[in-house]
C-alpha atoms as a PDB file:
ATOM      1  CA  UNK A   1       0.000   0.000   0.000  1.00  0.00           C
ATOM      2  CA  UNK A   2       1.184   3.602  -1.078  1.00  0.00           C
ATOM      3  CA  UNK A   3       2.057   6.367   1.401  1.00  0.00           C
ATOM      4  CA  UNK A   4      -1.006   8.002   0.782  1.00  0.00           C
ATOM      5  CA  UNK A   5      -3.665   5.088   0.879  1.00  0.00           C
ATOM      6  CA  UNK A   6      -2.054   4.428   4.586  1.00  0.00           C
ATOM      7  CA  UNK A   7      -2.202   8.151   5.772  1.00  0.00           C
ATOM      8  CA  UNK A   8      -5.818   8.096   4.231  1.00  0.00           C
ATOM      9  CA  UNK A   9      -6.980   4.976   5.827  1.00  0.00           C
ATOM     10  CA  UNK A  10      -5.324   5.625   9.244  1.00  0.00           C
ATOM     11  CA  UNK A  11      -7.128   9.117   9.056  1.00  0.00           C
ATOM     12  CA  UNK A  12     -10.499   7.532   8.724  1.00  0.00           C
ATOM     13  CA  UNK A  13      -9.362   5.322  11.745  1.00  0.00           C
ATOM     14  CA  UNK A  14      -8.309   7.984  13.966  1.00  0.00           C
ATOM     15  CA  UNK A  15     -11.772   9.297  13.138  1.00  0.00           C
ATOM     16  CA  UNK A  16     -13.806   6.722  14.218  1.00  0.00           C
ATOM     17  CA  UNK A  17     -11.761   5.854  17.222  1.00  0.00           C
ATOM     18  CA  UNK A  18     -12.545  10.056  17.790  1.00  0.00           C
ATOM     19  CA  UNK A  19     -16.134   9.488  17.422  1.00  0.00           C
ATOM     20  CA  UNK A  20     -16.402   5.923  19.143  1.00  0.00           C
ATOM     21  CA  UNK A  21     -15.128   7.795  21.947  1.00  0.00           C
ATOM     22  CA  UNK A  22     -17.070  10.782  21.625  1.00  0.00           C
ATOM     23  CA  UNK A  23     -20.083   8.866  21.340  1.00  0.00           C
ATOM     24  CA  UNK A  24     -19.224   6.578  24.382  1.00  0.00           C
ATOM     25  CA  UNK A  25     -18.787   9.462  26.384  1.00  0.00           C
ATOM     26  CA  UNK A  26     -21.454  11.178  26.434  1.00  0.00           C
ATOM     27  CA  UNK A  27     -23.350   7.474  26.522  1.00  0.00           C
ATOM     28  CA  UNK A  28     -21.557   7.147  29.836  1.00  0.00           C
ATOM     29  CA  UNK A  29     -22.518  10.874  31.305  1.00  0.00           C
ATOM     30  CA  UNK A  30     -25.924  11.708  29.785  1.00  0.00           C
ATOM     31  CA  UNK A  31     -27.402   7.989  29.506  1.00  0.00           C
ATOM     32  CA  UNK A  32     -25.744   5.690  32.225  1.00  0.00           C
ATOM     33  CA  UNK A  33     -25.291   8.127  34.849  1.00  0.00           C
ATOM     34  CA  UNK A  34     -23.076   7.678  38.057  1.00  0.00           C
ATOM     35  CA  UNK A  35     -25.262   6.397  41.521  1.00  0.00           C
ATOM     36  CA  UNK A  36     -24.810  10.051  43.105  1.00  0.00           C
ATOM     37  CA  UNK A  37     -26.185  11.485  39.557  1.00  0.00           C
ATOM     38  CA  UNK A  38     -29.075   8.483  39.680  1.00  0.00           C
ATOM     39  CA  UNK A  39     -30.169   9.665  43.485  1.00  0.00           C
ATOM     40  CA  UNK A  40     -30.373  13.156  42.836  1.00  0.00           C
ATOM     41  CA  UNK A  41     -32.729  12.457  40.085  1.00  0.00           C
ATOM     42  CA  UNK A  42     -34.669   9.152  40.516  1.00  0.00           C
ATOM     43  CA  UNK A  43     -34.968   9.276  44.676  1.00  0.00           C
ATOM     44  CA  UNK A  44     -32.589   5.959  44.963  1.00  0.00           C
ATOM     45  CA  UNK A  45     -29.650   4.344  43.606  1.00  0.00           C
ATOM     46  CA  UNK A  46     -30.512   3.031  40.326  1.00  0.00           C
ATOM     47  CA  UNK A  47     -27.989   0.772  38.467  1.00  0.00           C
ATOM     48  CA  UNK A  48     -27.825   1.550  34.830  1.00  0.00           C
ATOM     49  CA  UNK A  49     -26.951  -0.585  31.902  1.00  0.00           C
ATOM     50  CA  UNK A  50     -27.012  -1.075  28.445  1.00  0.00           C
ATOM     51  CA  UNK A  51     -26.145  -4.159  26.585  1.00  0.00           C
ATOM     52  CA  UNK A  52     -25.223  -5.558  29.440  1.00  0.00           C
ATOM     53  CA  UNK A  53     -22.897  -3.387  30.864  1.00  0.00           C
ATOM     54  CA  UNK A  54     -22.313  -0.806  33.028  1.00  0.00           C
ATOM     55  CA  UNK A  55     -21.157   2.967  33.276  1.00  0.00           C
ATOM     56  CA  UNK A  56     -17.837   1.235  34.493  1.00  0.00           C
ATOM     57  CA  UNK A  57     -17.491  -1.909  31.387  1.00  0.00           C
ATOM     58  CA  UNK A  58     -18.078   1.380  28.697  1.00  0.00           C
ATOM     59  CA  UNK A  59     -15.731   3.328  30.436  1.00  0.00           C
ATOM     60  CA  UNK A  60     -12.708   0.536  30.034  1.00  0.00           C
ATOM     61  CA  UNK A  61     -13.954   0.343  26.208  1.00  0.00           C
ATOM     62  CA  UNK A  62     -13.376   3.935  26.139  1.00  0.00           C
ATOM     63  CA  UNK A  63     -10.275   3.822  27.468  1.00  0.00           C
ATOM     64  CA  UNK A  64      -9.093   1.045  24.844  1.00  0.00           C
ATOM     65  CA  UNK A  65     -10.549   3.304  21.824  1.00  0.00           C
ATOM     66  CA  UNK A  66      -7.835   6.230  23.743  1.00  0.00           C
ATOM     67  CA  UNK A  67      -4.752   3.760  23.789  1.00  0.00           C
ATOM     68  CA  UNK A  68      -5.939   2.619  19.932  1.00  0.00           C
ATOM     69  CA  UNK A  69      -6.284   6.445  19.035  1.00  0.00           C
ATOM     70  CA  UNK A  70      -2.797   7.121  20.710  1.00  0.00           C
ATOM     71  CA  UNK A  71      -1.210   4.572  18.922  1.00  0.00           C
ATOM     72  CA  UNK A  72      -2.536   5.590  15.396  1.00  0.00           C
ATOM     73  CA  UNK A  73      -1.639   9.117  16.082  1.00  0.00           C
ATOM     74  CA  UNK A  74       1.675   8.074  16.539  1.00  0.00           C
ATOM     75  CA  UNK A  75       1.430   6.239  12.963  1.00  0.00           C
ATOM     76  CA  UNK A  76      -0.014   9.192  11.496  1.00  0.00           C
ATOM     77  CA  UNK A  77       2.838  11.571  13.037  1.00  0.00           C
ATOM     78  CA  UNK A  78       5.710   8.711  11.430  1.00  0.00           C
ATOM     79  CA  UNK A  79       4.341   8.985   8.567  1.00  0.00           C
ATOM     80  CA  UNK A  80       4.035  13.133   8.584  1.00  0.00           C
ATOM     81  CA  UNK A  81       7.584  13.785  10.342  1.00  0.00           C
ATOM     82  CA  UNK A  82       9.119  15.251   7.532  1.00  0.00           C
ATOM     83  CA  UNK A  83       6.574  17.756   6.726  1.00  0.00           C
ATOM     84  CA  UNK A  84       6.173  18.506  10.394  1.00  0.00           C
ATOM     85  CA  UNK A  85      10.021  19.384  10.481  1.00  0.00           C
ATOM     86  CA  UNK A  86      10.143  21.160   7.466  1.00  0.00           C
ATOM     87  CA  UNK A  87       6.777  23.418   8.510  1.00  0.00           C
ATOM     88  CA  UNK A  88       8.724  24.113  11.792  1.00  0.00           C
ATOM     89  CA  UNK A  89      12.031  24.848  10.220  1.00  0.00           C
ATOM     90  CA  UNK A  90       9.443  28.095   8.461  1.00  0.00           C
ATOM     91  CA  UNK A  91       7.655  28.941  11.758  1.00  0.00           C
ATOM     92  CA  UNK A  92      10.424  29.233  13.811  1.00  0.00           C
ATOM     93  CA  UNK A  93      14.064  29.867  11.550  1.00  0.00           C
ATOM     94  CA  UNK A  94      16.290  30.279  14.452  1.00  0.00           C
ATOM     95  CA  UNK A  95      17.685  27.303  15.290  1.00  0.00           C
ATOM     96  CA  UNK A  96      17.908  27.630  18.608  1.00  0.00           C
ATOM     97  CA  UNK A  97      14.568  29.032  19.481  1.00  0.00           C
ATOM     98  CA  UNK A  98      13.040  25.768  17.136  1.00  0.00           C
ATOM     99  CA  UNK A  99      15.304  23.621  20.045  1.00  0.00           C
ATOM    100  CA  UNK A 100      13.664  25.140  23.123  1.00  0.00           C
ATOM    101  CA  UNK A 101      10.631  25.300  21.853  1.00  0.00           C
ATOM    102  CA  UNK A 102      10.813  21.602  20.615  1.00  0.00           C
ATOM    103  CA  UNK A 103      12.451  20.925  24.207  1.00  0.00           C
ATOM    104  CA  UNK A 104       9.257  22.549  26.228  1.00  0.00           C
ATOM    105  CA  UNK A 105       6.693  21.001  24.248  1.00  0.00           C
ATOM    106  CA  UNK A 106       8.353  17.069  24.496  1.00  0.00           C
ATOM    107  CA  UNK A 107       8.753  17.914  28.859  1.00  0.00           C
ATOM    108  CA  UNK A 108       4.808  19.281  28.562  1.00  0.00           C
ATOM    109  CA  UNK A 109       3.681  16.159  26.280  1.00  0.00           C
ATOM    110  CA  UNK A 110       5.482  13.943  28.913  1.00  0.00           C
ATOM    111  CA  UNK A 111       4.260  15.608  31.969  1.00  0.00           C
ATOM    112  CA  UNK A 112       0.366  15.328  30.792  1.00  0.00           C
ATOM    113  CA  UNK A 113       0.622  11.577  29.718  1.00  0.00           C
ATOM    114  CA  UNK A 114       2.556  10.843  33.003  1.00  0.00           C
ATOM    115  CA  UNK A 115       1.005  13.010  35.110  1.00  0.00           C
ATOM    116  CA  UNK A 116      -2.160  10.588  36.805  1.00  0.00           C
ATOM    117  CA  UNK A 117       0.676   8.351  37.723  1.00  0.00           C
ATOM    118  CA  UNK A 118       2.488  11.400  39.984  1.00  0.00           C
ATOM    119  CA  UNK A 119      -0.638  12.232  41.802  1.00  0.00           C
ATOM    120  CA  UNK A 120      -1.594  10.543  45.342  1.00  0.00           C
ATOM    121  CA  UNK A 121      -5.860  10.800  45.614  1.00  0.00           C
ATOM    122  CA  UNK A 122      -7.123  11.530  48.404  1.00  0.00           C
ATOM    123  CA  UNK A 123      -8.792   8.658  50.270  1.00  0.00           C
ATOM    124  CA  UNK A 124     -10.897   8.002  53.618  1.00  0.00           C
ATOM    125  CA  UNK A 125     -13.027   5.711  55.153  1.00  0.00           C
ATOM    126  CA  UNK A 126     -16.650   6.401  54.185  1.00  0.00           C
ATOM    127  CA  UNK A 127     -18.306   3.962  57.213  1.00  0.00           C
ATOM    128  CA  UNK A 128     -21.574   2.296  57.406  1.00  0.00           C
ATOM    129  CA  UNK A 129     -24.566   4.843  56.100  1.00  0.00           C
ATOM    130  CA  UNK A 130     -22.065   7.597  53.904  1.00  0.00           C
ATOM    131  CA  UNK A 131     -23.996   6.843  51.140  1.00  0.00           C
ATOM    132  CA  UNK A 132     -26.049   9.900  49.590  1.00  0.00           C
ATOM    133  CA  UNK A 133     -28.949   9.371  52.491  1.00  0.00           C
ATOM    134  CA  UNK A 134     -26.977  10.251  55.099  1.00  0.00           C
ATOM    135  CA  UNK A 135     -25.792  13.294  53.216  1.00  0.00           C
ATOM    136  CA  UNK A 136     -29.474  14.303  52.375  1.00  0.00           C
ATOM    137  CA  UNK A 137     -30.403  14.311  56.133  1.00  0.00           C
ATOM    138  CA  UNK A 138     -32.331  10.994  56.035  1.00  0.00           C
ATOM    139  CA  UNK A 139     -31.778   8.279  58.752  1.00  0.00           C
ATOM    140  CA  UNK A 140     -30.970   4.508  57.722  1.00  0.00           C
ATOM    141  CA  UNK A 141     -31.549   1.862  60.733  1.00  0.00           C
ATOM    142  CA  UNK A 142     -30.131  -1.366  60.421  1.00  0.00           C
ATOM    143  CA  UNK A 143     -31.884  -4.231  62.720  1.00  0.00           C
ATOM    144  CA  UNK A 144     -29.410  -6.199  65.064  1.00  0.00           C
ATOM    145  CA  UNK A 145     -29.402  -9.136  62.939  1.00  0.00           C
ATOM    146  CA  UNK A 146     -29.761  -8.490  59.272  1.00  0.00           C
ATOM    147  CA  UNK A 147     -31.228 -11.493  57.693  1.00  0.00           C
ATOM    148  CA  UNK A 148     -33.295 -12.789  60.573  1.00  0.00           C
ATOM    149  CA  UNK A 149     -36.164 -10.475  59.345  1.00  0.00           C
ATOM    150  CA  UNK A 150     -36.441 -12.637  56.182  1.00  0.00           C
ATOM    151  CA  UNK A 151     -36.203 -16.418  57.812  1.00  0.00           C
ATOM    152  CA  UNK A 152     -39.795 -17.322  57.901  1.00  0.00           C
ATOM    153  CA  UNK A 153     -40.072 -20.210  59.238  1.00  0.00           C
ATOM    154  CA  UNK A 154     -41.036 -23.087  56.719  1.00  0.00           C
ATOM    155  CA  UNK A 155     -39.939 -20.812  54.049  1.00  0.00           C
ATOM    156  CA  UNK A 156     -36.587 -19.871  51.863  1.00  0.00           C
ATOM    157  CA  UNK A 157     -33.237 -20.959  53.044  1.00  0.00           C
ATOM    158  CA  UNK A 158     -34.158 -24.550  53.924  1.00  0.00           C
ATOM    159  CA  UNK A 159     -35.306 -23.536  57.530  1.00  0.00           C
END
C-alpha cells in the first residue's frame, strides 16, 4: 500500500476511534449516569446498563478506543515527520529558538501523559450509612441481625 492510501486509511481510523469515543462518552454521562447522579434524580440508587454493561465496562472500552487512538496518532505523526520538520524549520528559523521550543513542548507532552501516575488521591473511610442518604439528612436503621427479618419459618433458606 502507497504512502497516501495508509495516511488516508489511518485518518479515517483515527476518526472513528474520535467518534467511538465521543459517542461513548457522552453514553456514559448523559445515559448511564453515576449512583450520586441516579439519586439526585430518581430518589434511589438506580444501576444503569445497556447491553449488558455498566457505566464502568463502557468506560474501560473507552479507554481502549484512547490507547488505539494514541497509537494511530503516533502512525499518522511517522508517517508526517518530515513535513512537520520542514513546517517548523518556516515557523520558527532560528535554530535555537526551534530547540527550546521543541524541548518545552516534548517535557509538557510527557508531563500530561505521566502526570495521573504522579498524583496521590485523596482517600478516607466512608463507614456504614455515607452513602447519599446520610448526606441528604435521612436516617438509615439497620436491625441487630440483618437477615433474621427474612427467615420465615417453613420458608426460603431450607429452615
Amino acid at each position: 500500500m502507497d504512502k497516501s492510501k495508509l495516511n488516508f486509511v489511518i485518518d479515517v481510523l483515527m476518526f472513528l476511534c474520535l467518534m467511538a469515543m465521543a459517542g461513548l462518552g457522552f453514553l456514559v454521562r448523559y445515559r448511564l449516569p453515576s449512583g450520586r447522579d441516579a439519586w439526585a434524580q430518581y430518589g434511589s440508587n438506580l444501576q444503569f446498563s445497556w447491553l449488558g454493561w455498566d457505566r464502568h465496562d463502557w468506560g474501560d472500552i473507552h479507554l481502549y478506543l484512547a490507547f488505539i487512538l494514541l497509537s494511530l496518532l503516533v502512525v499518522h505523526l511517522i508517517l508526517h515527520w518530515q513535513q512537520i520538520l520542514g513546517l517548523f524549520q518556516r515557523l520558527v528559523p532560528d535554530p535555537r529558538q526551534r530547540y527550546r521550543i521543541a524541548l518545552v513542548f516534548l517535557l509538557l507532552a510527557l508531563l500530561l501523559i505521566y502526570f495521573p501516575f504522579l498524583i496521590t488521591p485523596d482517600s478516607k473511610a466512608r463507614g456504614r450509612g455515607g452513602g447519599p442518604r446520610s448526606q441528604l439528612g435521612g436516617a438509615m436503621t439497620w436491625p441487630a441481625n440483618p437477615v433474621s427479618h427474612l427467615l420465615v419459618k417453613g420458608q426460603g433458606f431450607g429452615v
